[in-house]
C-alpha atoms as a PDB file:
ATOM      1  CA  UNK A   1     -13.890  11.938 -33.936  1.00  0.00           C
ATOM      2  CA  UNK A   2     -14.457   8.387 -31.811  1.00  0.00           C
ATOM      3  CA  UNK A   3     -11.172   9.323 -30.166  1.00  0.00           C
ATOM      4  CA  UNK A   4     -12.788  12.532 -28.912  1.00  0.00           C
ATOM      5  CA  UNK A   5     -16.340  10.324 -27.634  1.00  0.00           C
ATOM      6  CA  UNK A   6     -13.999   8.375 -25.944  1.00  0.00           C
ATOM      7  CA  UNK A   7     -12.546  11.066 -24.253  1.00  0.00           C
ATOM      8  CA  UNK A   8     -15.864  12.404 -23.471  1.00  0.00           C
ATOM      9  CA  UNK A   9     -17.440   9.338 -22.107  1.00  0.00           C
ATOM     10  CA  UNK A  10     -14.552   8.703 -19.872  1.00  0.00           C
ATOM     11  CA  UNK A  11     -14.588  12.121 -18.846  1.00  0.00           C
ATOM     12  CA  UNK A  12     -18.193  11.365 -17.652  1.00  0.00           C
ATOM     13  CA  UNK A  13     -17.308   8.150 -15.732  1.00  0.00           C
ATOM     14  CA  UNK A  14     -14.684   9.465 -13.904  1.00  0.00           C
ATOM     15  CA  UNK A  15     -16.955  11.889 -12.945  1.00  0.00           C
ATOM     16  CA  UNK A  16     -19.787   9.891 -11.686  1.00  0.00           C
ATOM     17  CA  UNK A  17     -17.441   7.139  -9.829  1.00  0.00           C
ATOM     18  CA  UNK A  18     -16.157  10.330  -8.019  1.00  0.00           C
ATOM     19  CA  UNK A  19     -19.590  11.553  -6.862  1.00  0.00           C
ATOM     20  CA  UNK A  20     -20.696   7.733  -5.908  1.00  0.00           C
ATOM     21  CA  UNK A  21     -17.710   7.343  -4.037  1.00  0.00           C
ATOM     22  CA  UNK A  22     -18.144  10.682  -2.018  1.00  0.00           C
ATOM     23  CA  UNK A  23     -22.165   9.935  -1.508  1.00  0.00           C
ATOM     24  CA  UNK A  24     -21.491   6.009  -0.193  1.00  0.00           C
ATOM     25  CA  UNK A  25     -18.911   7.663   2.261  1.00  0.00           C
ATOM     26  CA  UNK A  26     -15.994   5.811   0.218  1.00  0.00           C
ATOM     27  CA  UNK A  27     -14.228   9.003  -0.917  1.00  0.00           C
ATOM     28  CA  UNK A  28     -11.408   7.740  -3.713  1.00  0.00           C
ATOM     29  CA  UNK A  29      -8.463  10.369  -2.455  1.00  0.00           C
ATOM     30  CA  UNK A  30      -6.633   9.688  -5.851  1.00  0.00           C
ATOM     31  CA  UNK A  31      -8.752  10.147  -7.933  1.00  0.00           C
ATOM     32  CA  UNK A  32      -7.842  13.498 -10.040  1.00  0.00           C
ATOM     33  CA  UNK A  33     -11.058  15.166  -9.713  1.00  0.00           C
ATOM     34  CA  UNK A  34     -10.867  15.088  -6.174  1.00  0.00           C
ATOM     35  CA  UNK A  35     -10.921  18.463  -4.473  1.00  0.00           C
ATOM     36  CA  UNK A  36      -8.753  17.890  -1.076  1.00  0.00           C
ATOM     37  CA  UNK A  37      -9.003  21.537   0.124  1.00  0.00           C
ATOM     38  CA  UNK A  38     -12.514  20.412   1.575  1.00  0.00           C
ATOM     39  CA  UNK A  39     -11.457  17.701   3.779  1.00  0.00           C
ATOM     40  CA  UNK A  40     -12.051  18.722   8.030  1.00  0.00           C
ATOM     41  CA  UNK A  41      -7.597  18.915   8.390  1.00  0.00           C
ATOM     42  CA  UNK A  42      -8.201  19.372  12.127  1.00  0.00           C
ATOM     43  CA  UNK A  43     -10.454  15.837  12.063  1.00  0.00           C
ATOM     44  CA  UNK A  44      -8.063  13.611   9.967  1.00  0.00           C
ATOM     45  CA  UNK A  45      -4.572  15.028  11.836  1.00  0.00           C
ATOM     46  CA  UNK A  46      -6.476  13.585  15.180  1.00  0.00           C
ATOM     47  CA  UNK A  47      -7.493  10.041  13.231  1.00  0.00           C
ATOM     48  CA  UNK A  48      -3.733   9.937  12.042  1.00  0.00           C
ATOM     49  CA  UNK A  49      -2.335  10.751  15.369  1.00  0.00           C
ATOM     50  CA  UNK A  50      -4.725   8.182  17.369  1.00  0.00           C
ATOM     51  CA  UNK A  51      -3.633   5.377  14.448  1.00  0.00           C
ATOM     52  CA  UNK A  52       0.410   6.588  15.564  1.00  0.00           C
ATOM     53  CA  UNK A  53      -0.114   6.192  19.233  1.00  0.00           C
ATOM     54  CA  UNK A  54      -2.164   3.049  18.877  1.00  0.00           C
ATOM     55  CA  UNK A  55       0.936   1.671  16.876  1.00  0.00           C
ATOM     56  CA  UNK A  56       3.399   2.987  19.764  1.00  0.00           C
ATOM     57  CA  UNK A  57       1.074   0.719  22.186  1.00  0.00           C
ATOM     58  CA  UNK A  58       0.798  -2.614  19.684  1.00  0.00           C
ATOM     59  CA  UNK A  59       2.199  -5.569  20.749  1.00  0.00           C
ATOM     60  CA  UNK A  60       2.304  -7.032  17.653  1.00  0.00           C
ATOM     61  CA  UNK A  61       4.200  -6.685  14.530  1.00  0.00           C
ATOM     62  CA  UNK A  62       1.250  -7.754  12.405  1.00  0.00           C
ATOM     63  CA  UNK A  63      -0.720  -4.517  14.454  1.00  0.00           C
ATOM     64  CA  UNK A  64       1.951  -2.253  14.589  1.00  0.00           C
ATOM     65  CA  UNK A  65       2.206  -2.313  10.897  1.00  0.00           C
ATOM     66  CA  UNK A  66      -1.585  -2.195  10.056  1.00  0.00           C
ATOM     67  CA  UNK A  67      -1.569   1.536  12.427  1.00  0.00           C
ATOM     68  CA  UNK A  68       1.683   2.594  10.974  1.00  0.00           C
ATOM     69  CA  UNK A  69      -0.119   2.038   7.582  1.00  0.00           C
ATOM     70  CA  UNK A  70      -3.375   3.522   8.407  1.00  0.00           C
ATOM     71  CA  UNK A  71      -1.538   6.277  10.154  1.00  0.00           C
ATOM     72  CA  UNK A  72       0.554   7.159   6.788  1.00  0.00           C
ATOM     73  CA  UNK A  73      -2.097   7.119   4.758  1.00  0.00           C
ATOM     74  CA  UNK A  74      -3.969  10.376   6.696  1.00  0.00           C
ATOM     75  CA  UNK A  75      -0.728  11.973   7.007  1.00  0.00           C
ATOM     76  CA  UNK A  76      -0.561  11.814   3.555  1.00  0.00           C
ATOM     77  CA  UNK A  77      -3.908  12.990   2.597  1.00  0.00           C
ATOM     78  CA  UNK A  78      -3.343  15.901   5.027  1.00  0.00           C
ATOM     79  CA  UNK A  79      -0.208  17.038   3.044  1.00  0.00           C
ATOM     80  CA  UNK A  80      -2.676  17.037   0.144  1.00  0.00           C
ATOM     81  CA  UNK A  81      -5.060  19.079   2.047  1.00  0.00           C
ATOM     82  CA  UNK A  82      -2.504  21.478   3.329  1.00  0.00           C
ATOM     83  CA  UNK A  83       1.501  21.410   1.869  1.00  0.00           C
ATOM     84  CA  UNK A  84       2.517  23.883   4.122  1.00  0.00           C
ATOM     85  CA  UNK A  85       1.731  22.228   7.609  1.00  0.00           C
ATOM     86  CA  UNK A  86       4.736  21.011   8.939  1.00  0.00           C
ATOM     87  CA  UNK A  87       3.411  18.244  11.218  1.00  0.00           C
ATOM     88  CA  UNK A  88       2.523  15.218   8.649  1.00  0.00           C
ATOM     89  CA  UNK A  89       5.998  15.582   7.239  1.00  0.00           C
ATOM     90  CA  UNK A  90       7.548  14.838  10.322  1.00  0.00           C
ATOM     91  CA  UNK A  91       5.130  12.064  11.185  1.00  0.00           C
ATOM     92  CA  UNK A  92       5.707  10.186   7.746  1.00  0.00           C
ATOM     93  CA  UNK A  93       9.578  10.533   8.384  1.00  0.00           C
ATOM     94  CA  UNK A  94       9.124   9.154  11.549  1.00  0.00           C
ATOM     95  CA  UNK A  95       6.725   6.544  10.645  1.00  0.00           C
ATOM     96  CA  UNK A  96       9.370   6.074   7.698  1.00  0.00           C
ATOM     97  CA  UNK A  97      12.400   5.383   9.892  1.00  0.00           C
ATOM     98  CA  UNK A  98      10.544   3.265  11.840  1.00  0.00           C
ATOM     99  CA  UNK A  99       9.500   0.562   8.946  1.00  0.00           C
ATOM    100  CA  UNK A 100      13.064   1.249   7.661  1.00  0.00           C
ATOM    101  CA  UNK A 101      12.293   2.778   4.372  1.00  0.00           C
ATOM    102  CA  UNK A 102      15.226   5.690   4.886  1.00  0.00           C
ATOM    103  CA  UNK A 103      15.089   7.161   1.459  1.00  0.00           C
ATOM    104  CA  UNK A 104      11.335   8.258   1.987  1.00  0.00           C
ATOM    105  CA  UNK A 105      12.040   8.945   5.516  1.00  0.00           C
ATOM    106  CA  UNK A 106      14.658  11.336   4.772  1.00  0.00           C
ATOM    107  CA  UNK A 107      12.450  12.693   2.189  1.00  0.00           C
ATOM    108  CA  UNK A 108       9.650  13.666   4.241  1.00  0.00           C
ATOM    109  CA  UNK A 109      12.599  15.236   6.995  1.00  0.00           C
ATOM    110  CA  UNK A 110      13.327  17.361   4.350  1.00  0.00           C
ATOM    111  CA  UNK A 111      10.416  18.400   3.380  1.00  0.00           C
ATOM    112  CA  UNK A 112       9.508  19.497   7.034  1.00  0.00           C
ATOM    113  CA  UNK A 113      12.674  21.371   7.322  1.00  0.00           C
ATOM    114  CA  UNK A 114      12.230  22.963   4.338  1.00  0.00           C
ATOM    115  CA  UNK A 115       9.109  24.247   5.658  1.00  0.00           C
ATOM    116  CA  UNK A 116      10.891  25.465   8.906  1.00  0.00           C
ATOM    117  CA  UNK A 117      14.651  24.905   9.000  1.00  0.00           C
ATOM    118  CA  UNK A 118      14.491  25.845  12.407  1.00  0.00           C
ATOM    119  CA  UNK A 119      11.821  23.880  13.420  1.00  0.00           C
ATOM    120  CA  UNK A 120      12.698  21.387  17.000  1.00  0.00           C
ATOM    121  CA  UNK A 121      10.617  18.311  16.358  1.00  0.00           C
ATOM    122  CA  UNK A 122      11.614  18.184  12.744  1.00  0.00           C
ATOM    123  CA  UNK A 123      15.263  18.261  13.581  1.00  0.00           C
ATOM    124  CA  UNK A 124      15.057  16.411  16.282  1.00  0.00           C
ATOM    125  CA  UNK A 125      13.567  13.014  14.883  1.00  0.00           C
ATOM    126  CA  UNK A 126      15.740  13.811  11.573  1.00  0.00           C
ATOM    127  CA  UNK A 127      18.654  13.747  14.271  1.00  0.00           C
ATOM    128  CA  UNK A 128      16.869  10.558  15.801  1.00  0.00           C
ATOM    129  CA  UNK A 129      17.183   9.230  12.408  1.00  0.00           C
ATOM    130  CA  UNK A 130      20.590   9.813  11.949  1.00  0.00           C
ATOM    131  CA  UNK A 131      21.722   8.552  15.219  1.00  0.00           C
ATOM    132  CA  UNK A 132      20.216   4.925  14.262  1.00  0.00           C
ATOM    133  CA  UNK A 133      22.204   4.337  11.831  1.00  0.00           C
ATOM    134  CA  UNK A 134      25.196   5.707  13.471  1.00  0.00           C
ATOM    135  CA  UNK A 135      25.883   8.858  11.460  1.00  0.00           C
ATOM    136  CA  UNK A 136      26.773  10.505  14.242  1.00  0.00           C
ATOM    137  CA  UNK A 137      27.820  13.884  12.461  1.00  0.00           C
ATOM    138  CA  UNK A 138      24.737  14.283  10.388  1.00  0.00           C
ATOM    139  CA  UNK A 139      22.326  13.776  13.978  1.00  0.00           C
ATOM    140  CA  UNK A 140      24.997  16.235  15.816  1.00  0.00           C
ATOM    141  CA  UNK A 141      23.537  19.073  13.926  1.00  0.00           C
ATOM    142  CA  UNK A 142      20.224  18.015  13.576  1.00  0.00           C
ATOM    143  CA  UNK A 143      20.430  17.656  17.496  1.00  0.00           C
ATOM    144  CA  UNK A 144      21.836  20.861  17.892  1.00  0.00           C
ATOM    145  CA  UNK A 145      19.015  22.590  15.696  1.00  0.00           C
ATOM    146  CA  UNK A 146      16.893  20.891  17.986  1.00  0.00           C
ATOM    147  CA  UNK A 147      18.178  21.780  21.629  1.00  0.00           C
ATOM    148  CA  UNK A 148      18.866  25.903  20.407  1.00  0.00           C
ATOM    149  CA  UNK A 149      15.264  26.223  19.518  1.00  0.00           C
ATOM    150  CA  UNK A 150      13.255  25.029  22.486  1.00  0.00           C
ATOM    151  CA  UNK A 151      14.511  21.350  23.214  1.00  0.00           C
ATOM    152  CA  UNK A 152      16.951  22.243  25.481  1.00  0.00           C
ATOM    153  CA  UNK A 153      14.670  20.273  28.785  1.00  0.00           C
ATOM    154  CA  UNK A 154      14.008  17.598  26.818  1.00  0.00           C
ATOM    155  CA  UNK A 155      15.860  14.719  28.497  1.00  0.00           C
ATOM    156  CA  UNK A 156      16.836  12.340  25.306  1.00  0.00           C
ATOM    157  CA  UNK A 157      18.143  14.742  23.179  1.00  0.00           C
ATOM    158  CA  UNK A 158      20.576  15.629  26.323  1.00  0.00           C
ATOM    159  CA  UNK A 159      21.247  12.300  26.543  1.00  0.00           C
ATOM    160  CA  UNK A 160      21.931  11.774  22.614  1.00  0.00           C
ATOM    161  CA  UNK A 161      24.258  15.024  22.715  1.00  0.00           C
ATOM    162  CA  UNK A 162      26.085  13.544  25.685  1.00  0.00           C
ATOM    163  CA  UNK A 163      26.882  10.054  24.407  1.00  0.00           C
ATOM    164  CA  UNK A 164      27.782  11.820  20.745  1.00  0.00           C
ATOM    165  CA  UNK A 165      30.103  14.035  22.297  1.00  0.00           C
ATOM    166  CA  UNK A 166      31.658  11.083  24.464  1.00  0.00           C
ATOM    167  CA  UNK A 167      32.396   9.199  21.137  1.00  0.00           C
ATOM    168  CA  UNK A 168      33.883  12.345  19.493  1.00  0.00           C
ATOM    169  CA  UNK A 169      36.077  12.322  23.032  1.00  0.00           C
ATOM    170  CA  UNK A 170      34.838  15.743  23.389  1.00  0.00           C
ATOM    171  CA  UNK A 171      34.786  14.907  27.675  1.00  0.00           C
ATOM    172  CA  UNK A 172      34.240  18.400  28.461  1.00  0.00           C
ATOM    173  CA  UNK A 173      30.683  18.513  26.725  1.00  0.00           C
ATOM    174  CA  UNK A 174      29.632  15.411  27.681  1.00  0.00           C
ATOM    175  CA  UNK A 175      30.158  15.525  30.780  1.00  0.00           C
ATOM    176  CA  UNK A 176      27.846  18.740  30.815  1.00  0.00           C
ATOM    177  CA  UNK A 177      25.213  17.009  29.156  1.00  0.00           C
ATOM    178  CA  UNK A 178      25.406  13.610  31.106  1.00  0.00           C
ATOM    179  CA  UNK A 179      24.903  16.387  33.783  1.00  0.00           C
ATOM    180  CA  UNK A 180      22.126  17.823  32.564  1.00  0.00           C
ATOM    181  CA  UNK A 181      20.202  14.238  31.686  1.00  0.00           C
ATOM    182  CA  UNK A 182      20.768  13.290  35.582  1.00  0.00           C
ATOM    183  CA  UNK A 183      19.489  16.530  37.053  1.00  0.00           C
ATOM    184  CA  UNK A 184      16.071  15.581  35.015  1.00  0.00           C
ATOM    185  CA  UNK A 185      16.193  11.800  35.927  1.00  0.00           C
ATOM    186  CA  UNK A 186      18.802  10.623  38.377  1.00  0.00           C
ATOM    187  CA  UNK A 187      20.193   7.276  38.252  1.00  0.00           C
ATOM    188  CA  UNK A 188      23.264   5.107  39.396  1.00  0.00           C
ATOM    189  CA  UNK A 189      24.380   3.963  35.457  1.00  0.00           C
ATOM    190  CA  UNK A 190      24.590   7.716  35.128  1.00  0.00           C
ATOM    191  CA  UNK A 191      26.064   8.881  37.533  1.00  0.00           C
ATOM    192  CA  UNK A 192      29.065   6.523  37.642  1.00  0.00           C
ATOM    193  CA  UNK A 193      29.043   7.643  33.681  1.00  0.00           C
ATOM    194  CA  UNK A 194      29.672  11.475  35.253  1.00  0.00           C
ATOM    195  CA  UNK A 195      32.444   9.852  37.671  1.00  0.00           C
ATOM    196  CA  UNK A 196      34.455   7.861  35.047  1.00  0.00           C
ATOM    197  CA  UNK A 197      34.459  11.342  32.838  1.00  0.00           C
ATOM    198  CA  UNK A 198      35.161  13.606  35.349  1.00  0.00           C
ATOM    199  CA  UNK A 199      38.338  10.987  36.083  1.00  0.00           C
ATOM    200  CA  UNK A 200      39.205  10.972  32.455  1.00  0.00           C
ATOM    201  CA  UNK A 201      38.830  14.718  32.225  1.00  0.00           C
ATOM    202  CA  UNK A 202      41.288  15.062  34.990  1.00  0.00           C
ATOM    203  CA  UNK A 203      44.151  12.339  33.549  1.00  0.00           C
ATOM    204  CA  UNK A 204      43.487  14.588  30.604  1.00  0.00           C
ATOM    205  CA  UNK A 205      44.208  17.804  32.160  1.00  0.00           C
ATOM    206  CA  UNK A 206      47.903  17.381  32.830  1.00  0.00           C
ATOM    207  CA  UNK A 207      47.512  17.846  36.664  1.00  0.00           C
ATOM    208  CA  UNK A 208      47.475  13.999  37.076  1.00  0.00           C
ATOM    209  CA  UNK A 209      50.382  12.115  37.688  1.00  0.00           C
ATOM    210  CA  UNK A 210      50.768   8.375  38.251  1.00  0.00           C
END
């Protein structure tokens, strides 16, 4: 019987601390009586988004990791207020990779793609993610994903594919993708890149002869 007061009385607190919190303006987001579905999704994506770019611009590690915190923390709440938006996935992987926690990064990567496997941002910083840590493989595909569903102007990944495929000694592809990456932003360091692989291509062909 006191066991079932108890219960009651807590019940009751829990309650009131809830409706406090949302009257003072302090809403308590874990709190298990909290109803997320009536958060504005549209007004906390741009507060999480402004806290990303304002870490992007920091020039500080002490303020860079304050934004990347305060960023997480809406792009969480938002995957409370709606699971199936693909967008705060992909910003906690990112924001993820970039304090180096790679088993929630790659958790949140894959919870975006499961959302849409297809999907070019999500692939593409999954790829991004890959890449860092030199799993070259792994960020192939991802890359891949990327550029075959509407990444194909972007000029990183072009550059990514290109110095991937020069590693795999895949000079052919490359090559075509070094082109690609100077047609959108010309430079010497790339184009003597495009002249040293058209020179190996050719040794390679058999039509060279010392």
């Amino acid at each position: 019987m006191i066991y079932k007061h108890l219960l009651v009385i807590t019940a009751l607190l829990l309650t009131i601390n809830t409706s406090l919190a949302i009257q003072s303006g302090k809403i308590e987001y874990n709190s298990v009586l909290f109803d997320y579905k009536k958060l504005n999704f549209t007004q906390i994506q741009k507060e999480a988004d402004n806290y990303f770019a304002l870490s992007r611009k920091s020039t500080t590690p002490e303020s860079k990791e304050q934004y990347l915190n305060s960023a997480s923390g809406k792009y969480y709440i938002l995957t409370k207020v709606d699971n199936t938006k693909i967008q705060p996935y992909i910003q906690l992987g990112r924001i993820y990779d970039e304090k180096n926690k790679p088993r929630l990064a790659k958790e949140n990567f894959c919870k975006a793609i499961n959302i849409n496997f297809k999907d070019p941002s999500a692939n593409y910083y999954y790829g991004e993610f890959f890449y860092k840590r030199r799993e070259y493989k792994k960020a192939l595909y991802h890359y891949n994903i990327a550029y075959n569903n509407g990444y194909k102007n972007k000029y990183t990944l072009n550059l990514r594919l290109a110095t991937i495929y020069e590693k795999f000694a895949d000079l052919s592809n490359a090559k075509k993708f070094y082109d690609v990456s100077y047609s959108m932003k010309p430079s010497t360091e790339l184009q003597k890149k495009i002249r040293s692989l058209s020179d190996a291509e050719y040794r390679k062909s058999g039509y060279y002869r010392e």
